[in-house]
Protein backbone atom coordinates (compact mmCIF):
# COMPACT_ATOMS: atom_id res chain seq x y z
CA UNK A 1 -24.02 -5.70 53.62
CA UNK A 2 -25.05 -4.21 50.47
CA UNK A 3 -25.58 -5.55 47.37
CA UNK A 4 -23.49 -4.33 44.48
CA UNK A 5 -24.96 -4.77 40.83
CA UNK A 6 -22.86 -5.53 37.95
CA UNK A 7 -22.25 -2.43 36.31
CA UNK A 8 -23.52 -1.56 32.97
CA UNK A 9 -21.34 -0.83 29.78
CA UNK A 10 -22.10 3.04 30.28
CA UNK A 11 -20.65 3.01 33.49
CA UNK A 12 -17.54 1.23 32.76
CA UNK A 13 -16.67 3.52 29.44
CA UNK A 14 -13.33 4.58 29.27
CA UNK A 15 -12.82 8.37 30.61
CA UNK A 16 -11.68 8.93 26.66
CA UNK A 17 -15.50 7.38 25.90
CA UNK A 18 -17.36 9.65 28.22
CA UNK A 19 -15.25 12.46 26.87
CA UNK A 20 -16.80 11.85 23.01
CA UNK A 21 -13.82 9.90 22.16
CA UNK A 22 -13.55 6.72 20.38
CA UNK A 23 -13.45 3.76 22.43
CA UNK A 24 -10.70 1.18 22.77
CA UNK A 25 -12.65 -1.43 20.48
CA UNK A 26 -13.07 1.58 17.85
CA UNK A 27 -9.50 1.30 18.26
CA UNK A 28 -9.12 -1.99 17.76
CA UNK A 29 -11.30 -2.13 14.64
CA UNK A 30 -8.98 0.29 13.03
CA UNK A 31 -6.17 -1.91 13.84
CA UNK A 32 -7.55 -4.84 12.63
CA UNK A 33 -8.83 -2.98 9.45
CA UNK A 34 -4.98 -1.85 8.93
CA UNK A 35 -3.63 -5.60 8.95
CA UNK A 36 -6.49 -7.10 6.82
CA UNK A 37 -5.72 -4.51 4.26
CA UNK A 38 -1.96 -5.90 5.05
CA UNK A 39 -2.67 -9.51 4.97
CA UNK A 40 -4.47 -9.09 1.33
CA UNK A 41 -1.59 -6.98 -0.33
CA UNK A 42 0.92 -9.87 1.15
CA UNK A 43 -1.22 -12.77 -0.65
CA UNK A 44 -1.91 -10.95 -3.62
CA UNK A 45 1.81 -9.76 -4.08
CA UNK A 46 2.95 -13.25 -3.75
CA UNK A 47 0.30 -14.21 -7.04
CA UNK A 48 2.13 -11.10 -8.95
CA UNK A 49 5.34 -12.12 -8.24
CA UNK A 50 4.56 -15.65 -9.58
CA UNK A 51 2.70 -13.97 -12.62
CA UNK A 52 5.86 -11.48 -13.21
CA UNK A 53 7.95 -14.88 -13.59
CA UNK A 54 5.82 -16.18 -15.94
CA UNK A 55 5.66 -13.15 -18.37
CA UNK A 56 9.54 -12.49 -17.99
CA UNK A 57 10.01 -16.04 -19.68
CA UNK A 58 7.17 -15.19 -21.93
CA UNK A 59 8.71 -12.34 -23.00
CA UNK A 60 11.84 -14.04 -23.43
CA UNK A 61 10.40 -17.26 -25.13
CA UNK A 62 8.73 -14.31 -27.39
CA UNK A 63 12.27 -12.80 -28.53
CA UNK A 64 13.73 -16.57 -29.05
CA UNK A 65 10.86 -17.74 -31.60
CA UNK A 66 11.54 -14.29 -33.29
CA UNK A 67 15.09 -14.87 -33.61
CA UNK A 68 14.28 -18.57 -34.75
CA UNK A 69 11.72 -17.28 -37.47
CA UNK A 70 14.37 -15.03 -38.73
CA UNK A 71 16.53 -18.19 -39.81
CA UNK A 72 13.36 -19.35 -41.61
CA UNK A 73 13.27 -19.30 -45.37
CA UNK A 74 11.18 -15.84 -46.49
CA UNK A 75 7.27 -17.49 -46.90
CA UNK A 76 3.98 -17.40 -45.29
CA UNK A 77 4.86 -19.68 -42.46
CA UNK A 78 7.76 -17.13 -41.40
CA UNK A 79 5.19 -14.60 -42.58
CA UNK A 80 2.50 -16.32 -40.14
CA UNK A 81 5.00 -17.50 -37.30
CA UNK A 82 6.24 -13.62 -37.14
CA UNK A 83 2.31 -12.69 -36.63
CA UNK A 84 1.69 -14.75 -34.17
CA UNK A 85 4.93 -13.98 -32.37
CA UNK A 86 3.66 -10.29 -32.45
CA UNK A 87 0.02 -10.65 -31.22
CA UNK A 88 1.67 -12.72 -27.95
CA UNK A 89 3.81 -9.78 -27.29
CA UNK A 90 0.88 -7.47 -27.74
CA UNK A 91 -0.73 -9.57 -25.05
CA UNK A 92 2.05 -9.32 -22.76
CA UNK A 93 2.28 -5.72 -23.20
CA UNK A 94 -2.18 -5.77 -22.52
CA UNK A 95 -1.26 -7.63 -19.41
CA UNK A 96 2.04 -5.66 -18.25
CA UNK A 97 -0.13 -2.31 -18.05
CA UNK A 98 -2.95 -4.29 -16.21
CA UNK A 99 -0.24 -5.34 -13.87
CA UNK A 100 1.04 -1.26 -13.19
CA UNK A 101 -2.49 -0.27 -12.29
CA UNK A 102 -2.37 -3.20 -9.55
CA UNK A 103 1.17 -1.84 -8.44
CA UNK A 104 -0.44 1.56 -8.15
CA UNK A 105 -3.80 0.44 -6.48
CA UNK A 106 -1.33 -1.27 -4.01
CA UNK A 107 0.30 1.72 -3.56
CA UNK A 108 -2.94 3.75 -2.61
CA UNK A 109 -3.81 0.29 0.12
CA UNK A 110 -0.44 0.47 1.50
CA UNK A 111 -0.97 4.27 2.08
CA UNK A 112 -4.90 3.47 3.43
CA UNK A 113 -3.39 1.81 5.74
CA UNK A 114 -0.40 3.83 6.93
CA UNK A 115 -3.21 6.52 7.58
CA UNK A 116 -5.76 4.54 9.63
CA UNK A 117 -2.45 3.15 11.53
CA UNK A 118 -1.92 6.69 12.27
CA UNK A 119 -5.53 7.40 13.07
CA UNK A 120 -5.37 4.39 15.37
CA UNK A 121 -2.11 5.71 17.26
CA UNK A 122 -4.00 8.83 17.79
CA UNK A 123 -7.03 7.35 19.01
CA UNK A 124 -5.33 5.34 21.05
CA UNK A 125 -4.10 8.26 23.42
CA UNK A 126 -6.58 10.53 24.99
CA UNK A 127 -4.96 13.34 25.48
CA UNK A 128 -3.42 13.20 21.62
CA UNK A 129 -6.52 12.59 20.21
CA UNK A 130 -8.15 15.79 22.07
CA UNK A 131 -5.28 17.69 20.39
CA UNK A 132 -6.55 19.58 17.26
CA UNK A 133 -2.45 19.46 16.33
CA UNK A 134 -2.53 15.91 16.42
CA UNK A 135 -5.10 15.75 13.83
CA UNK A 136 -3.59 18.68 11.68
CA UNK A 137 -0.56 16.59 11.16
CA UNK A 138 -2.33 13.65 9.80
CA UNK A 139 -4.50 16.08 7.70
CA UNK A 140 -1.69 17.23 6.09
CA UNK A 141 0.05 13.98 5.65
CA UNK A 142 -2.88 12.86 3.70
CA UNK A 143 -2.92 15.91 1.99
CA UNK A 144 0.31 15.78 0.73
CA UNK A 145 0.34 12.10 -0.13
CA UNK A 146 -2.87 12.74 -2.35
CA UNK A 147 -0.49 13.67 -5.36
CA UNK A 148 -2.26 12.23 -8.43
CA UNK A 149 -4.96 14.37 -10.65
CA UNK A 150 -6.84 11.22 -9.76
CA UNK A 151 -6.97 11.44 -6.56
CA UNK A 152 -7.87 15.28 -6.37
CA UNK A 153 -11.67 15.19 -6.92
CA UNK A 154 -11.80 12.60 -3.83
CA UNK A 155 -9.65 14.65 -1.49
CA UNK A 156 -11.30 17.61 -2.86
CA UNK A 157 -14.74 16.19 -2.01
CA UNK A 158 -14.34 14.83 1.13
CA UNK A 159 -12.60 18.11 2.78
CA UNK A 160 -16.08 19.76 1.20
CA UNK A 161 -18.14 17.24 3.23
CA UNK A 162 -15.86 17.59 6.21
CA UNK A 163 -16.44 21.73 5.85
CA UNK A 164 -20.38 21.24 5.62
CA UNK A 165 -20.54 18.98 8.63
CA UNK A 166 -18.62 21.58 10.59
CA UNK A 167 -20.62 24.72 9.35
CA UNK A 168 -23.58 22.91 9.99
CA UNK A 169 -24.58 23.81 6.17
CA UNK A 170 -25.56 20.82 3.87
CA UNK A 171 -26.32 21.90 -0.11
CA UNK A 172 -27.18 19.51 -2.14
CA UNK A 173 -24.76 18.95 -5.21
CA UNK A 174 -26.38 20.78 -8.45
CA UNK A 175 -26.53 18.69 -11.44
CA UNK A 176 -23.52 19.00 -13.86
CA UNK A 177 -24.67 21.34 -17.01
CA UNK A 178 -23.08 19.04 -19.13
CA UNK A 179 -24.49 15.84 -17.81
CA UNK A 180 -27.86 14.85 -19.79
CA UNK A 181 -30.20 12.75 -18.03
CA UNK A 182 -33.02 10.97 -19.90
């Protein structure tokens, strides 16, 4: 009887594997990387929805001292009570547009991670990821969710990269004119 050896991990790859594909634990990593990003926007929306409480009765313990103040006798305590009442709200307002960039930088995770979902789905089927039109559809889905001015440079940028690796051709990036180094 012969002896059979345990087989190594190139022999056991997946057919998708031996075809250049990613393997299932590529796969997997994706995945996981999709429900961390998940998992952090949960906990940290739970924080801003706890914060938004607190600046709603801010806001509206704000309004009430004004209103109280205006009952005051004309002075500098209503003078100084009004000025304070007015650098809180300032505040606020500091901390409400510190609180839309969040919403928007949740926005761009949630997207992240509708994309490498997608990726993942793909992956996960050889056949569909061998399909150029499989990839073309994400391409364009992340195209067209790439909206912002912001976010053109990047998208810009990367499809560059993308171009050079195919081509073959790598330049390096010439300095910016306008950019003085010292």
């Amino acid at each position: 009887m012969k002896k059979t050896q345990p087989a190594n991990r190139e022999q056991t790859a997946t057919p998708a594997a031996t075809a250049g594909l990613p393997s299932r634990e590529t796969v997997a990593l994706l995945q996981l990387a999709t429900t961390r990003i998940a998992h952090a926007i949960h906990d940290s929306d739970q924080s801003i929805v706890s914060l938004m409480g607190s600046f709603t009765a801010m806001a509206a313990a704000l309004q009430q001292i004004g209103d109280t103040t205006q009952q005051l006798p004309a002075g500098p305590v209503r003078e100084n009570l009004h000025q304070q009442r007015d650098m809180a709200a300032q505040h606020v307002q500091t901390i409400i547009i510190a609180l839309q960039f969040y919403d928007r930088m949740t926005q761009r995770l949630n997207l992240t991670s509708h994309i490498l979902d997608m990726a993942a789905q793909i992956l996960s089927d050889p056949q569909e990821a061998g399909t150029p039109g499989s990839w073309g559809e994400l391409q364009q889905l992340i195209e067209s969710k790439y909206t912002l001015d912001a976010d053109q440079p990047l998208l810009n940028g990367t499809a560059h990269k993308a171009g050079q690796k195919k081509s073959g051709k790598h330049r390096p990036k010439k300095p910016d004119p306008d950019i003085e180094l010292f």
